[in-house]
Protein backbone atom coordinates (compact mmCIF):
# COMPACT_ATOMS: atom_id res chain seq x y z
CA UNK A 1 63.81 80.84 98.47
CA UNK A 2 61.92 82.60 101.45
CA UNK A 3 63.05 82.07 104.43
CA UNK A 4 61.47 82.18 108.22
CA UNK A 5 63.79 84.35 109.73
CA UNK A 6 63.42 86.87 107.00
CA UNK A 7 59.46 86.68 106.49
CA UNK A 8 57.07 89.60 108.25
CA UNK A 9 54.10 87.33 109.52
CA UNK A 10 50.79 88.59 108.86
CA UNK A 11 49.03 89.78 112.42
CA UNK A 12 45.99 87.29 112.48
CA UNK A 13 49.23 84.41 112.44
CA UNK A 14 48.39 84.67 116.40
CA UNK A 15 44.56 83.92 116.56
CA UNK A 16 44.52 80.37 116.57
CA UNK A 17 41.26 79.73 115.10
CA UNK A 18 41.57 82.38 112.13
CA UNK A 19 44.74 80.13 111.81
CA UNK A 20 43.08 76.53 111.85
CA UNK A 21 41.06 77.36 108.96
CA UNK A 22 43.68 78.87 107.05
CA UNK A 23 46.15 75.75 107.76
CA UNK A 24 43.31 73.63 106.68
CA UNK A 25 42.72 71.53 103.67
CA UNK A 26 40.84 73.19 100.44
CA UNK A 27 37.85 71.85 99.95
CA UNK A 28 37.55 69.66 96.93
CA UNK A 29 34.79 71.84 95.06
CA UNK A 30 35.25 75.37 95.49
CA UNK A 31 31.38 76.07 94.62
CA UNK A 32 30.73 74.34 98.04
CA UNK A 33 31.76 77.90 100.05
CA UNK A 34 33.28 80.29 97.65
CA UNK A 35 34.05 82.71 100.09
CA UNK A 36 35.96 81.01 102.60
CA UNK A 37 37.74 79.16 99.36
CA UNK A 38 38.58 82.55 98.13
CA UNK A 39 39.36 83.89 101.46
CA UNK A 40 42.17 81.12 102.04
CA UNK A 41 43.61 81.62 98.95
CA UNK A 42 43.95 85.35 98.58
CA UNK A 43 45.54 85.30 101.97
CA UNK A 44 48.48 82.54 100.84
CA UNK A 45 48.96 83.88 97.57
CA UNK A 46 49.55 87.59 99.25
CA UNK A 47 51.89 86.11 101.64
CA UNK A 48 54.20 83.75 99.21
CA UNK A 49 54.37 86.90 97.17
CA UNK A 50 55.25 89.05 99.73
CA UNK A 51 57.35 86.62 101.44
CA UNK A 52 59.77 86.01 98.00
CA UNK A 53 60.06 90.10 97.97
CA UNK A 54 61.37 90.02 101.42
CA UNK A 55 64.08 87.77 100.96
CA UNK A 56 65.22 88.98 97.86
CA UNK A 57 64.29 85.75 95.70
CA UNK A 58 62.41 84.87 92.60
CA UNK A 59 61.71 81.15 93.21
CA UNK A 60 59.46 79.31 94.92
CA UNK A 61 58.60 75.37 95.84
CA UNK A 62 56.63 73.58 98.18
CA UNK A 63 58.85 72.51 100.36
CA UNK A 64 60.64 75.40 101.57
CA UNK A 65 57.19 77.20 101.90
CA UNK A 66 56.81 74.37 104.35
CA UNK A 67 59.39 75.25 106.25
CA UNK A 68 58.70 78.92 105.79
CA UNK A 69 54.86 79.02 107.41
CA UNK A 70 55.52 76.12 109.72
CA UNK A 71 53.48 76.74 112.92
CA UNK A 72 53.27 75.53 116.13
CA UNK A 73 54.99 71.83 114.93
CA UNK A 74 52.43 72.41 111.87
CA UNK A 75 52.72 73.18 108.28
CA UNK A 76 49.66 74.37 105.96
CA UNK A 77 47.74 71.65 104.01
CA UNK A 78 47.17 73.97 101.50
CA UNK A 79 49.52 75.58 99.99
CA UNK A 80 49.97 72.83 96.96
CA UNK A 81 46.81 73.96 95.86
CA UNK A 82 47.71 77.61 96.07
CA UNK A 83 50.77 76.78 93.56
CA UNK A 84 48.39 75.32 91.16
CA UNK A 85 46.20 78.23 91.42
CA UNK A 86 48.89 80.43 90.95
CA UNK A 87 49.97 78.73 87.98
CA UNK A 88 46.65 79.01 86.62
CA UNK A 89 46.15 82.60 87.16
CA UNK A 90 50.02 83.40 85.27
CA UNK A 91 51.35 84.83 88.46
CA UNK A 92 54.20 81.91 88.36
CA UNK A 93 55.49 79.22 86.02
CA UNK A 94 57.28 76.52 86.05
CA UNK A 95 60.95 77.27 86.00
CA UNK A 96 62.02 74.89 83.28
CA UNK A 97 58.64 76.37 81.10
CA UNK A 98 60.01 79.74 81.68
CA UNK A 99 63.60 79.28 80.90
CA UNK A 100 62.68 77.37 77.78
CA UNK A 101 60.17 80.29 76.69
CA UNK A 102 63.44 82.29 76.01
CA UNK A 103 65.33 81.35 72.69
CA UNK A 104 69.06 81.58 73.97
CA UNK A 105 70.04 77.74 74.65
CA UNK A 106 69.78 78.11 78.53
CA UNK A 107 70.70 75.01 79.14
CA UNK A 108 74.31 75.76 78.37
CA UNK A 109 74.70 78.31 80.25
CA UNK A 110 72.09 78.87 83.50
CA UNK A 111 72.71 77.57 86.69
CA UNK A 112 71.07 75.58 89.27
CA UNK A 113 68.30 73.92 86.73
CA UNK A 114 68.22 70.54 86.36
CA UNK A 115 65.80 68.75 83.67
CA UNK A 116 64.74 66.51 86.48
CA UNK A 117 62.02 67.99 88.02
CA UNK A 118 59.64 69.13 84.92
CA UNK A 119 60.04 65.59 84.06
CA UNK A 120 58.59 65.02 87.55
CA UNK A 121 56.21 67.51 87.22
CA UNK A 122 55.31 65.90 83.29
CA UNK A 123 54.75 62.43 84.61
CA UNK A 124 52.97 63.09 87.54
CA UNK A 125 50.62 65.34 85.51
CA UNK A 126 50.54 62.55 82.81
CA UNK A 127 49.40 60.36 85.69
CA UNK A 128 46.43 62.39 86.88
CA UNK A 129 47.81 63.25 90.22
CA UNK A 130 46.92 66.74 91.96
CA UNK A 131 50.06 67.31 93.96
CA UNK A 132 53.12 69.32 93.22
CA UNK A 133 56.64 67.93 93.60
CA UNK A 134 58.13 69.31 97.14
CA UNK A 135 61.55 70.62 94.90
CA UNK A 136 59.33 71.81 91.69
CA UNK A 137 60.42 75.83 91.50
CA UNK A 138 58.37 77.84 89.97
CA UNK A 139 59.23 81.60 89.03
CA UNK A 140 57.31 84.51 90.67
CA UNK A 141 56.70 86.13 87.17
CA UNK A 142 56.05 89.67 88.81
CA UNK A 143 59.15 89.09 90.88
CA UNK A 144 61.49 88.77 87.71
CA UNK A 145 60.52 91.32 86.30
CA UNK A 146 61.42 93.45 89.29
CA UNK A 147 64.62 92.01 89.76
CA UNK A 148 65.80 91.91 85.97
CA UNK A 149 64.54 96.24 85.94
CA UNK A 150 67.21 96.91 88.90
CA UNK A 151 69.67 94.80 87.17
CA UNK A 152 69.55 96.76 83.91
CA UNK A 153 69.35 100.03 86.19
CA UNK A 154 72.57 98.65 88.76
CA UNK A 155 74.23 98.29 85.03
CA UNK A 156 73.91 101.50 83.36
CA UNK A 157 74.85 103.40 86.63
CA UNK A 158 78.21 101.57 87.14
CA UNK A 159 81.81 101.50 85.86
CA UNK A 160 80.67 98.72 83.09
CA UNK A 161 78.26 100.72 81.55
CA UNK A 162 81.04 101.77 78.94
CA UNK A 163 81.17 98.02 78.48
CA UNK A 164 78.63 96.40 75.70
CA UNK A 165 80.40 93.10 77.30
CA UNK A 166 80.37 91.84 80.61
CA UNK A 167 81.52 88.98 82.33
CA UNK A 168 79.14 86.63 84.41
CA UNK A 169 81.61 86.85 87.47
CA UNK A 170 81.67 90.50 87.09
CA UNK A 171 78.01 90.77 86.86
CA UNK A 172 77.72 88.36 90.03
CA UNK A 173 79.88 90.80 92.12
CA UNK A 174 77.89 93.79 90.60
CA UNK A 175 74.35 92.44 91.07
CA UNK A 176 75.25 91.19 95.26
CA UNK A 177 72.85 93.20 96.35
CA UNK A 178 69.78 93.06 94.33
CA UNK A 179 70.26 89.20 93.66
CA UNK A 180 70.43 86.80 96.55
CA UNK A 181 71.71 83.93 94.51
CA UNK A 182 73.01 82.96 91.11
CA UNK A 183 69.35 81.10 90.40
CA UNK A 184 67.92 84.71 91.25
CA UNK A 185 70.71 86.43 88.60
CA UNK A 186 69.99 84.10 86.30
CA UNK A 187 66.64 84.15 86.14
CA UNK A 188 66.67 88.20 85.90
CA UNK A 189 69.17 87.72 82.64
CA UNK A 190 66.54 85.14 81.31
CA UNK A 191 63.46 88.26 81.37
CA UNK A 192 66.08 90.41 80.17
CA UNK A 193 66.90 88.21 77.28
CA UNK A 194 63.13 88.09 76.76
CA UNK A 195 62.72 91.49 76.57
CA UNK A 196 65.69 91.77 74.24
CA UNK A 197 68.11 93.62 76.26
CA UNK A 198 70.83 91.12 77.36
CA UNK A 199 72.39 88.16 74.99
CA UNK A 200 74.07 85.94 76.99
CA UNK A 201 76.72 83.50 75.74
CA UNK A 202 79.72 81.14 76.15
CA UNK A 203 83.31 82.08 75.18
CA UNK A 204 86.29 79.67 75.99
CA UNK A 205 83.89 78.15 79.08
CA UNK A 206 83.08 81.90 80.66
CA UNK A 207 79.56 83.04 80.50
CA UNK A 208 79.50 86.50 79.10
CA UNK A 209 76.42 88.89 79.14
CA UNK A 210 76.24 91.84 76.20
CA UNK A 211 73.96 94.69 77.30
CA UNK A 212 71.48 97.43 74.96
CA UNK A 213 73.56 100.04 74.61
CA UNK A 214 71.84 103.27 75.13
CA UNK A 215 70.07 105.20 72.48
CA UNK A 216 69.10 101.20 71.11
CA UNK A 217 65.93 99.70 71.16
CA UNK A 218 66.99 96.06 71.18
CA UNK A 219 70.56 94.99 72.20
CA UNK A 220 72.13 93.64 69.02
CA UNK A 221 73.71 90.03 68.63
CA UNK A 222 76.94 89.18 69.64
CA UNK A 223 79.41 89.78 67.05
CA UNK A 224 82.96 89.02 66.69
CA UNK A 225 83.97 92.39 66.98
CA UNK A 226 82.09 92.29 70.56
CA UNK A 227 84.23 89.08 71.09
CA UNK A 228 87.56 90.64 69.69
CA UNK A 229 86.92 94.01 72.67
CA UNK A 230 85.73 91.54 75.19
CA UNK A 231 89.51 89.80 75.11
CA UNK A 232 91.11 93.69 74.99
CA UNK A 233 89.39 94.85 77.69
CA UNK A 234 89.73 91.21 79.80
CA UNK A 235 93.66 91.62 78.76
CA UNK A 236 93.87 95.32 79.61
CA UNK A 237 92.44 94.28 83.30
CA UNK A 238 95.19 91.20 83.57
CA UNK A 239 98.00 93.36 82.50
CA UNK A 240 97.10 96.11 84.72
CA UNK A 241 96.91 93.58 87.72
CA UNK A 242 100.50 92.10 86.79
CA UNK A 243 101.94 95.93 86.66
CA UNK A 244 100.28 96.94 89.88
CA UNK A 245 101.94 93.16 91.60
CA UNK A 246 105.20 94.31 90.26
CA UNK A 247 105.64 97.50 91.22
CA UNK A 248 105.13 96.50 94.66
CA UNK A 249 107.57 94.15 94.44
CA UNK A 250 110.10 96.37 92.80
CA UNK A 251 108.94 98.41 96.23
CA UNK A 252 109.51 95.14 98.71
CA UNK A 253 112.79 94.79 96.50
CA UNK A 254 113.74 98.17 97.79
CA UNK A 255 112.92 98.06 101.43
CA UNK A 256 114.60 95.00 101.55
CA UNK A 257 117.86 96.72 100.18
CA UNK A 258 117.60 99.45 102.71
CA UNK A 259 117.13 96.75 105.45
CA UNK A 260 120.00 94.63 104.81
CA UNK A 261 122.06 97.51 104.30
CA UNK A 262 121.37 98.97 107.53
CA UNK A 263 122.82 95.45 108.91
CA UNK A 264 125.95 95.38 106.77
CA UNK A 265 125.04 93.03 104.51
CA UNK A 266 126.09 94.91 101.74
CA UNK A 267 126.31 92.19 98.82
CA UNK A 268 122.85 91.26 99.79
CA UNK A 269 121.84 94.33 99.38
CA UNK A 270 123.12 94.52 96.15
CA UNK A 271 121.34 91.23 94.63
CA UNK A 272 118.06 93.11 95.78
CA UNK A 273 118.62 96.41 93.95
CA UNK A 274 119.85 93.89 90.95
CA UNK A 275 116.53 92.31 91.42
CA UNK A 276 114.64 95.38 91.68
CA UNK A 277 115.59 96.24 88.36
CA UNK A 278 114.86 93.13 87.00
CA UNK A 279 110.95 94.09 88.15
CA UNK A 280 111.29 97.11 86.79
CA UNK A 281 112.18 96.42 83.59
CA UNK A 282 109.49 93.57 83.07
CA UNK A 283 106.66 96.09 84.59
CA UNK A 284 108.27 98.51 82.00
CA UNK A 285 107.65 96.13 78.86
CA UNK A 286 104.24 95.22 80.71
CA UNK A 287 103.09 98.49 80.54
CA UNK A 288 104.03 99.39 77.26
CA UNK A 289 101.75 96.60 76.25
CA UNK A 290 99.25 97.95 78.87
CA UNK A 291 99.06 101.63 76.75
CA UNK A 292 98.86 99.65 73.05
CA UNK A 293 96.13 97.80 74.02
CA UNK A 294 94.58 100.78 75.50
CA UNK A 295 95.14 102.70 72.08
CA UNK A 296 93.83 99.92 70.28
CA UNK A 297 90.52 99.98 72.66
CA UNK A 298 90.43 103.90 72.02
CA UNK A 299 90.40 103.74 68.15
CA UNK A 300 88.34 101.11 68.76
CA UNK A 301 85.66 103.33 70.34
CA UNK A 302 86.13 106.17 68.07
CA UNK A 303 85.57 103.87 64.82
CA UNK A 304 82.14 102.90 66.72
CA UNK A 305 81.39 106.52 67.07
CA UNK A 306 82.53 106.89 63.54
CA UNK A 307 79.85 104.48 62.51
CA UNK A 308 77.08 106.02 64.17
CA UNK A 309 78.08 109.45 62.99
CA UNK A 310 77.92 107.95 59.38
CA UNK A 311 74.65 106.02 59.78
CA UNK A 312 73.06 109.34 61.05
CA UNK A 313 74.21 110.83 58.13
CA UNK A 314 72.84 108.24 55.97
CA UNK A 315 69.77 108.35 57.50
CA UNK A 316 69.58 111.98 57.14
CA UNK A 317 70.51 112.10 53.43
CA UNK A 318 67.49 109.29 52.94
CA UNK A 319 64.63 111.41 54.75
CA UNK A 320 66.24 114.43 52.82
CA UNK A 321 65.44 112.54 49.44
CA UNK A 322 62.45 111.29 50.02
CA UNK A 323 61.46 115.11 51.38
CA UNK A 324 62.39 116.65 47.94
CA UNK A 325 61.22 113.70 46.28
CA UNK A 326 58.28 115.74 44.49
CA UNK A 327 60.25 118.87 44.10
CA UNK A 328 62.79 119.86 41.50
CA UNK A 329 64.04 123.53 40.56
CA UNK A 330 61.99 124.16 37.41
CA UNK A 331 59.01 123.88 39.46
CA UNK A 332 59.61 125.68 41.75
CA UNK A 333 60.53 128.22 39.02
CA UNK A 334 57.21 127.92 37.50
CA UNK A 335 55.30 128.53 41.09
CA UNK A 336 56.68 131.41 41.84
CA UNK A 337 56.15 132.66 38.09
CA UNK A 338 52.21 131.98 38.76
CA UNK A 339 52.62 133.62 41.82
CA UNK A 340 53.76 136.85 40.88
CA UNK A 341 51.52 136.90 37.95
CA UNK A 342 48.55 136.32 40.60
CA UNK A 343 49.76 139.37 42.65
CA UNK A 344 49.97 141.72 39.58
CA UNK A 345 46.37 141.07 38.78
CA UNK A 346 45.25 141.71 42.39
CA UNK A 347 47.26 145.06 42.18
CA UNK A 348 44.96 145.77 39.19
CA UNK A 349 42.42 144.98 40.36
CA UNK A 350 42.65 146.73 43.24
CA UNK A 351 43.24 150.46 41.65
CA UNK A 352 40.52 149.97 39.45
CA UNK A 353 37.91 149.78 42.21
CA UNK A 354 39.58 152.46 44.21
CA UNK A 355 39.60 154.98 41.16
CA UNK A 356 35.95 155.07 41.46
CA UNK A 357 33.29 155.76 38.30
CA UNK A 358 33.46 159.37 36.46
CA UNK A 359 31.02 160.24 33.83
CA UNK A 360 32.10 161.80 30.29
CA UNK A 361 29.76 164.92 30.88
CA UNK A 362 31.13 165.69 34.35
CA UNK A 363 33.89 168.44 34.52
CA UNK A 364 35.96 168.03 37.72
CA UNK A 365 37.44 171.20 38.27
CA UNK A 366 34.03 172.78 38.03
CA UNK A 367 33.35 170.60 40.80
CA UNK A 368 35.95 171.04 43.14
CA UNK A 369 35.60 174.85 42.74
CA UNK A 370 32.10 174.66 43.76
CA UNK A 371 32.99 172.91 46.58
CA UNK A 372 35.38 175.29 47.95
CA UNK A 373 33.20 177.72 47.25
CA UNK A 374 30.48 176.14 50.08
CA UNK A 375 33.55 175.73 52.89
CA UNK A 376 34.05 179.05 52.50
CA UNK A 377 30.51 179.89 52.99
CA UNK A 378 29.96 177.30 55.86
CA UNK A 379 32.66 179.40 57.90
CA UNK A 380 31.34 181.85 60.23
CA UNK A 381 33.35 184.73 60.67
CA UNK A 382 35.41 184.45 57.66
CA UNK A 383 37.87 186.82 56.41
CA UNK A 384 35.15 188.31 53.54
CA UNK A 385 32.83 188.97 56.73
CA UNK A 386 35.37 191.55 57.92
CA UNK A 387 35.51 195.18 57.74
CA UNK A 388 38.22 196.34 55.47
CA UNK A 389 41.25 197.06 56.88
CA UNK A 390 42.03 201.11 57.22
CA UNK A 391 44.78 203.09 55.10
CA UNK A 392 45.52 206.02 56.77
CA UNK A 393 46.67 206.44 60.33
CA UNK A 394 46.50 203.43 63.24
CA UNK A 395 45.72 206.73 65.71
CA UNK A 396 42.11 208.41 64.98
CA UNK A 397 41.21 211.49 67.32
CA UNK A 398 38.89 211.56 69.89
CA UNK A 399 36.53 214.17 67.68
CA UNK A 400 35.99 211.57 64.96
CA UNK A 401 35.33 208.80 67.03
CA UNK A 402 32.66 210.43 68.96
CA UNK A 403 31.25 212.07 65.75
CA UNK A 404 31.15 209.03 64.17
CA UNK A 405 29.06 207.32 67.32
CA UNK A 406 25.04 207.24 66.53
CA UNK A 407 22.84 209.60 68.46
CA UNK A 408 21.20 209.18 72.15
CA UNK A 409 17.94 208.38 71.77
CA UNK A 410 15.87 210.19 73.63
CA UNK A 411 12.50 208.59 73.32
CA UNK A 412 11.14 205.62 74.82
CA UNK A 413 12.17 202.60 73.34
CA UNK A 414 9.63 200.58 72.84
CA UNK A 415 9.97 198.02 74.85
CA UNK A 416 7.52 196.90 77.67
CA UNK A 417 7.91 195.54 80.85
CA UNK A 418 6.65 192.39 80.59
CA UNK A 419 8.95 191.87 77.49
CA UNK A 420 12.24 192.70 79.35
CA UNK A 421 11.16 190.18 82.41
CA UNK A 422 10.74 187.35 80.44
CA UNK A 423 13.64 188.24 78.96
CA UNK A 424 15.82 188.10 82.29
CA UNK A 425 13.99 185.13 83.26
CA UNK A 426 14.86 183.49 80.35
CA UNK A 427 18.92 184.66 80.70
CA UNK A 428 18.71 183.34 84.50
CA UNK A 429 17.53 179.88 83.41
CA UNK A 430 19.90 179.99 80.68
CA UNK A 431 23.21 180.24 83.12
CA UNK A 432 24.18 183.51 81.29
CA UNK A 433 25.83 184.75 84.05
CA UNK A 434 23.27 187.43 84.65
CA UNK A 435 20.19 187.89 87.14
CA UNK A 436 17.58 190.28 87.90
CA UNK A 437 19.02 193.30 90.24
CA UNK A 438 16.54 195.91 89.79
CA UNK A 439 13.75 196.99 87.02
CA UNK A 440 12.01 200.36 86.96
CA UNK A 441 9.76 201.78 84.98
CA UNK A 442 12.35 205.09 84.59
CA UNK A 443 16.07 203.25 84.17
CA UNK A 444 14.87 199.80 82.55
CA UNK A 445 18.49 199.15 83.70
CA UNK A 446 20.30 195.27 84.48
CA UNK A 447 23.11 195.16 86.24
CA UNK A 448 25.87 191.93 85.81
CA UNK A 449 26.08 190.07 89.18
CA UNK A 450 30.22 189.51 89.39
């Protein structure tokens, strides 16, 4: 429930006039001023909410939200209204309407709801009247759901999480700091059970709690093998408590031996070492039972892994069926038969239309000689273009290469003037390499510029 103490007031809680008119009455039409109606009840339904987060709670009634927003000797007029506008809107319900919307038999096992008040609430509603009970609770919806996330969250990050069942004391001591109360615990296990996560039960008077294991969807009901590990693992715990007590008595045993023996009290002494033993031998046979039920718990475990292994298997041999449902080996026989037969014709099909069209009258080796025959005729400077090698000596003489050299002419040549310049002109503009150095009528000479 929120409390005073714990509550961060708004800032406008010190202007006293912004405070009259929120600690005011609600006018009985709200189409008489819809924004001041609105105004008032935006601001209390922000603060309740807020309020409840605060303090770590999940429940709500009128009178401690009295107590909570009391002011100056004064407590809203209000705020009755707001919970009926609340409950309107879905952002709380009733907490008897909200336990009962989860199938589990709550009233067996929840704690600190009494049938009382929704019959309070039923008659007075029966009986036309506007007000809400001062102890009616009603359940922060938003809230829960909050609370009964970090629960499931504090769960799977703690030593129990190896534990499908849990113990409602356990839980309590595991849930102290996200719960403020049982009510609060209780109703975060009651949105939990609604959301099919928890199952929550009686066994021999204690409330146990089974928890969605992970890799499930929805936590599965309690079975009696669930039952069967609870009592192993709630035995396990005793006899590990009883082994741990005697072995420090077999220890105080001891100590007192050394004491009394230090004072001469030998026989004394004695009757504590005899005793000793005696502890010893009981935490022996204790913890002998200790490591068979812990055996038990491990083949236990392994079975349930067992399980799971095999259902994935079956589940994998299923979708494997129904994957080669339309298949079988003959077919696949006769695809691949049609497929191979489909590439051969493309093969043939392809050389024919690269082998091209030849006529009967056509001779091909005419052909190709022909065309050999122009290659050889396209080259310039080909071999048949060359003078034929000599026979006789690599070494002529001088004699019969200057006898074999064509006479000086001695004449004019024939060429005029006007020729030859266009001529060089034409070499210059050309980039021959060549220019004009001198022309005379005598030489008719050019002369390479280096």
């Amino acid at each position: 429930m929120p409390n005073a103490s714990e509550t961060t007031l708004p800032p406008e809680w010190d202007d006293d006039e912004r405070m009259n008119f929120l600690f005011s009455e609600f006018k009985e039409n709200r189409d008489v001023n819809t924004t001041d109606w609105d105004s008032k009840m935006d601001f209390w339904t922000a603060l309740i909410t807020k309020s409840c987060r605060e303090c770590g709670s999940v429940l709500v009634n009128l009178q401690d939200l009295n107590k909570t927003f009391r002011r100056k000797e004064k407590s809203p007029l209000g705020l009755s209204t707001v919970l009926q506008s609340m409950a309107r809107c879905g952002q709380i319900q009733r907490e008897s309407e909200f336990a009962a919307s989860v199938d589990c038999g709550w009233v067996s096992w929840s704690v600190g709801m009494l049938l009382v008040k929704p019959l309070k609430w039923t008659f007075s509603t029966l009986l036309g009247s506007s007000r809400v009970p001062l102890e009616e609770c009603f359940v922060v919806l938003d809230l829960v759901k909050e609370k009964a996330a970090e629960l499931l969250k504090v769960y799977q990050s703690s030593e129990f999480s190896s534990c499908s069942v849990v113990s409602f004391q356990e839980l309590c001591s595991l849930s102290s700091d996200i719960c403020a109360d049982e009510s609060t615990l209780c109703m975060a296990l009651l949105q939990l059970q609604k959301d099919k996560q928890v199952v929550v039960s009686l066994h021999e008077g204690d409330k146990i709690v089974k928890f969605c294991q992970p890799g499930q969807e929805r936590v599965s009901p309690l079975s009696d093998v669930d039952i069967g590990v609870y009592q192993l693992q709630r035995s396990e715990k005793l006899l590990g408590e009883r082994v741990q007590k005697l072995s420090l008595e077999a220890d105080g045993c001891t100590e007192d031996a050394r004491n009394l023996l230090r004072e001469g009290k030998k026989s004394q002494a004695l009757r504590c070492l005899r005793g000793r033993k005696r502890v010893e031998k009981r935490a022996d046979n204790l913890f002998a039972q200790l490591e068979t039920i812990r055996g038990i718990l491990d083949r236990i475990a392994q079975s349930q892994t067992d399980k799971m292994v095999m259902q994935a298997y079956q589940a994998g041999v299923s979708a494997l069926r129904l994957s080669l449902k339309d298949m079988s080996v003959e077919r696949a026989e006769t695809l691949v038969d049609q497929i191979q037969e489909l590439c051969d014709t493309q093969d043939e099909v392809n050389r024919t239309i690269s082998s091209g069209v030849i006529t009967a009258d056509e001779n091909v080796d005419e052909l190709e000689e022909e065309l050999k025959a122009l290659l050889d005729e396209s080259k310039p400077g080909s071999i048949s273009d060359l003078p034929a090698v000599p026979t006789n000596g690599l070494g002529p003489s001088r004699e019969s290469i200057l006898s074999s050299l064509p006479d000086v002419p001695r004449s004019h040549l024939g060429v005029s003037t006007d020729e030859l310049e266009e001529e060089l002109n034409r070499l210059t503009v050309s980039g021959t390499g060549f220019q004009q150095k001198k022309v005379t009528s005598a030489g008719r000479r050019l002369e390479p510029t280096q």
